[in-house]
C-alpha atoms as a PDB file:
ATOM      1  CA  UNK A   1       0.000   0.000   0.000  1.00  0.00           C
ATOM      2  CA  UNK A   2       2.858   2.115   0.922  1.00  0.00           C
ATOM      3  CA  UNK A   3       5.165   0.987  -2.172  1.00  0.00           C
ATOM      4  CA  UNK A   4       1.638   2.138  -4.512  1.00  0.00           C
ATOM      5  CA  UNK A   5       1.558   5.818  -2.727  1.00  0.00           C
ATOM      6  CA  UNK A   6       5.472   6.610  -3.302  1.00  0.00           C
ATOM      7  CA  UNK A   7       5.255   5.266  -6.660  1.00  0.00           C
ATOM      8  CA  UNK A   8       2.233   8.040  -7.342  1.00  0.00           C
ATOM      9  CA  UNK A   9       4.244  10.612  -5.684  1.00  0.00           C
ATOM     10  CA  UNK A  10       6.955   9.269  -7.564  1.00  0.00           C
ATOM     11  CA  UNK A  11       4.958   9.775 -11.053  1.00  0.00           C
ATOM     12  CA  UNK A  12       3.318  12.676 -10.305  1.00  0.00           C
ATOM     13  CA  UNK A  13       7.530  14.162  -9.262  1.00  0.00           C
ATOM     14  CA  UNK A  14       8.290  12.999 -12.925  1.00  0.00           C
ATOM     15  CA  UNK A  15       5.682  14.539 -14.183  1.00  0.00           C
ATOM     16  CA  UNK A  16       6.523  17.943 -13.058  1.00  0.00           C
ATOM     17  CA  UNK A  17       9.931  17.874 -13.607  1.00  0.00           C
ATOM     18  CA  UNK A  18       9.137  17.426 -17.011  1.00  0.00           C
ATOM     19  CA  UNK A  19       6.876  19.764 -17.369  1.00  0.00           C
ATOM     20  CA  UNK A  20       9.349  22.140 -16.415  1.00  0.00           C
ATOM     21  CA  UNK A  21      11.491  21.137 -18.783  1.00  0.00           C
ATOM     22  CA  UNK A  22       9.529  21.860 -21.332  1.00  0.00           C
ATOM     23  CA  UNK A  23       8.666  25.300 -19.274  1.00  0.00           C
ATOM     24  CA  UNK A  24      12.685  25.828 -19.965  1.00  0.00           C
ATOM     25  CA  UNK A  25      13.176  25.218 -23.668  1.00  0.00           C
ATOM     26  CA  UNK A  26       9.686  27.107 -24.549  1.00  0.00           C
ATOM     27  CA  UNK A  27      11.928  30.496 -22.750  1.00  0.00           C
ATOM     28  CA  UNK A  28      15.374  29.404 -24.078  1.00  0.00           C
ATOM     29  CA  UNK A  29      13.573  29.432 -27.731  1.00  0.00           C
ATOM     30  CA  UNK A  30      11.755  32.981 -26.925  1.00  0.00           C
ATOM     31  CA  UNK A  31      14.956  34.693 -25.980  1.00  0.00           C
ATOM     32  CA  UNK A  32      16.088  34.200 -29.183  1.00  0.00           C
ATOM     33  CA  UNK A  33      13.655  36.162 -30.783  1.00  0.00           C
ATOM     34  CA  UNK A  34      13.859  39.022 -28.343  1.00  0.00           C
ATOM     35  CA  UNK A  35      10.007  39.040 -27.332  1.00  0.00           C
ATOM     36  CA  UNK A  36       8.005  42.111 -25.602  1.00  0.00           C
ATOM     37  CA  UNK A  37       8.775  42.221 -21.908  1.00  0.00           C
ATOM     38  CA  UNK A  38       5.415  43.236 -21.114  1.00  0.00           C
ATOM     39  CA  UNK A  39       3.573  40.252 -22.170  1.00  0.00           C
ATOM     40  CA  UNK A  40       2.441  38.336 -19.529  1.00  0.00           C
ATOM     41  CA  UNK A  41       3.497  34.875 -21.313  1.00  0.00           C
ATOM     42  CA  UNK A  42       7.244  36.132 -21.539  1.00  0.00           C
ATOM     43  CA  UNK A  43       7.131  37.475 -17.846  1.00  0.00           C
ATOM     44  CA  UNK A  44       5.785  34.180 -16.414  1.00  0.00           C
ATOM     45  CA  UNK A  45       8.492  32.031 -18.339  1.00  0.00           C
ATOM     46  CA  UNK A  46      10.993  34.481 -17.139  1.00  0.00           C
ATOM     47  CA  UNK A  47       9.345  34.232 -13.328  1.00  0.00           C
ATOM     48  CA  UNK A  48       9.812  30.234 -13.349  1.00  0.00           C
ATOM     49  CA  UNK A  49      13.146  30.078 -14.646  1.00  0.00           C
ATOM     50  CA  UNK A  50      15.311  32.745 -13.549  1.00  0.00           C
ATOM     51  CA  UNK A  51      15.593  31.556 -10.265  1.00  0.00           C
ATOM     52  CA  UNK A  52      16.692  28.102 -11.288  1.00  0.00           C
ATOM     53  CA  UNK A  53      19.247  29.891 -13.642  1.00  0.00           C
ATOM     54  CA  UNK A  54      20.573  32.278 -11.248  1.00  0.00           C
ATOM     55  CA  UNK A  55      21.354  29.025  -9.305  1.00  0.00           C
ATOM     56  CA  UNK A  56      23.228  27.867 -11.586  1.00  0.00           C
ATOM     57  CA  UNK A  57      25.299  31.089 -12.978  1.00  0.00           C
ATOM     58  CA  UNK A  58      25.916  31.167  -8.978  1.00  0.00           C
ATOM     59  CA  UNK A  59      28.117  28.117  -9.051  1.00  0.00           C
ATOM     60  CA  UNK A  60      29.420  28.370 -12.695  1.00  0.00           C
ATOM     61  CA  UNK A  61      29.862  30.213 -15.851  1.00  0.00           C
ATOM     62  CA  UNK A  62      27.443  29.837 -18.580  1.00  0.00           C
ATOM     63  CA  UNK A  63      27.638  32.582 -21.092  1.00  0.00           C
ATOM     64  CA  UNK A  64      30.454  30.971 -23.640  1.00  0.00           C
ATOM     65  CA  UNK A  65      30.720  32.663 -26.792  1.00  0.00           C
ATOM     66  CA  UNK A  66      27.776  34.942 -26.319  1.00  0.00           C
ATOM     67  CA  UNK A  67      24.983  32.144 -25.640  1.00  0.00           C
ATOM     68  CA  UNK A  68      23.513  30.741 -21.970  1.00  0.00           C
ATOM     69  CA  UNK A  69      24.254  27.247 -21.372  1.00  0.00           C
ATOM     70  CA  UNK A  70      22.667  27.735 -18.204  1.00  0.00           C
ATOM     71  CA  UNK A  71      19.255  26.090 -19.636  1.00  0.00           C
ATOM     72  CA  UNK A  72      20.956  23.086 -20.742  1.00  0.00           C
ATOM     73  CA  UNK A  73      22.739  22.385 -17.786  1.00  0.00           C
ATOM     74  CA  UNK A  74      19.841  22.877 -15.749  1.00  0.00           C
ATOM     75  CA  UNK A  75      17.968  20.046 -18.578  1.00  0.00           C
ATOM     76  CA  UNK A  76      20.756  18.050 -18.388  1.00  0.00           C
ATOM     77  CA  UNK A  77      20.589  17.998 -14.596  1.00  0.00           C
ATOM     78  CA  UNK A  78      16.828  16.954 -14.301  1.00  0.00           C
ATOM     79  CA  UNK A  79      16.919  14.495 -17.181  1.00  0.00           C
ATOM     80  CA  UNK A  80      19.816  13.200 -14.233  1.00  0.00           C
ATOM     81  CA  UNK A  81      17.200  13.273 -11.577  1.00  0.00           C
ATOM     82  CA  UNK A  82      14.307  11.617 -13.541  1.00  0.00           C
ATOM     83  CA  UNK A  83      16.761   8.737 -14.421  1.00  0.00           C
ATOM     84  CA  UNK A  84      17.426   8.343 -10.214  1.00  0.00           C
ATOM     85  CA  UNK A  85      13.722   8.607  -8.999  1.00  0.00           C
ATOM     86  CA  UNK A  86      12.802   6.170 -12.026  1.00  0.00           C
ATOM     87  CA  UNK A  87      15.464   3.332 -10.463  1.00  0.00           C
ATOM     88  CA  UNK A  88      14.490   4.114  -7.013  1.00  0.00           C
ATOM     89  CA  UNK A  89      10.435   3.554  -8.133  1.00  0.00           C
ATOM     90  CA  UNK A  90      11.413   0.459 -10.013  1.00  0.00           C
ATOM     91  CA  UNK A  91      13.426  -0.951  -6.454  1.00  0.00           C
ATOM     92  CA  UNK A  92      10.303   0.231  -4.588  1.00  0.00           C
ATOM     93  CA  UNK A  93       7.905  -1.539  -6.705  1.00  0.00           C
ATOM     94  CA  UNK A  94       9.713  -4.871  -6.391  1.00  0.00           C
END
């Protein structure tokens, strides 16, 4: 019973994190087309991700050759995280 609740938890964490993921390459794609400020579409993306990449421009430096890497490292570490909670759900479900 316990095993079926963290495995929903689990899914729904996945779920998210993906979401956001897509949440991060919808605003890396906008910024290259240099989109109004003002719109409330651009200021939300720009609200959910700047924190995350502030994070990460804290602790290293992103901006090679004039672009951000900062949104693929931050991909690259929650495709890492989805890999770990999917083999800790499949050891739980067992």
């Amino acid at each position: 019973m316990m095993g079926d609740i963290l495995l929903g938890i689990g899914g729904i964490v996945i779920s998210l994190i993906n979401v956001y993921i897509w949440i991060i390459i919808i605003a890396a794609l906008i910024s290259f087309v240099n989109p109004d400020p003002y719109n409330p579409v651009v200021q939300f993306l720009y609200r959910v991700t700047n924190p995350a990449y502030d994070l990460v421009r804290r602790f290293m430096r992103t901006d090679f050759g004039g672009l951000d890497f900062a949104p693929l490292i931050i991909i690259i570490a929650l495709q890492v995280v989805i890999v770990i909670l999917t083999s800790v759900m499949r050891h739980i479900s067992f």
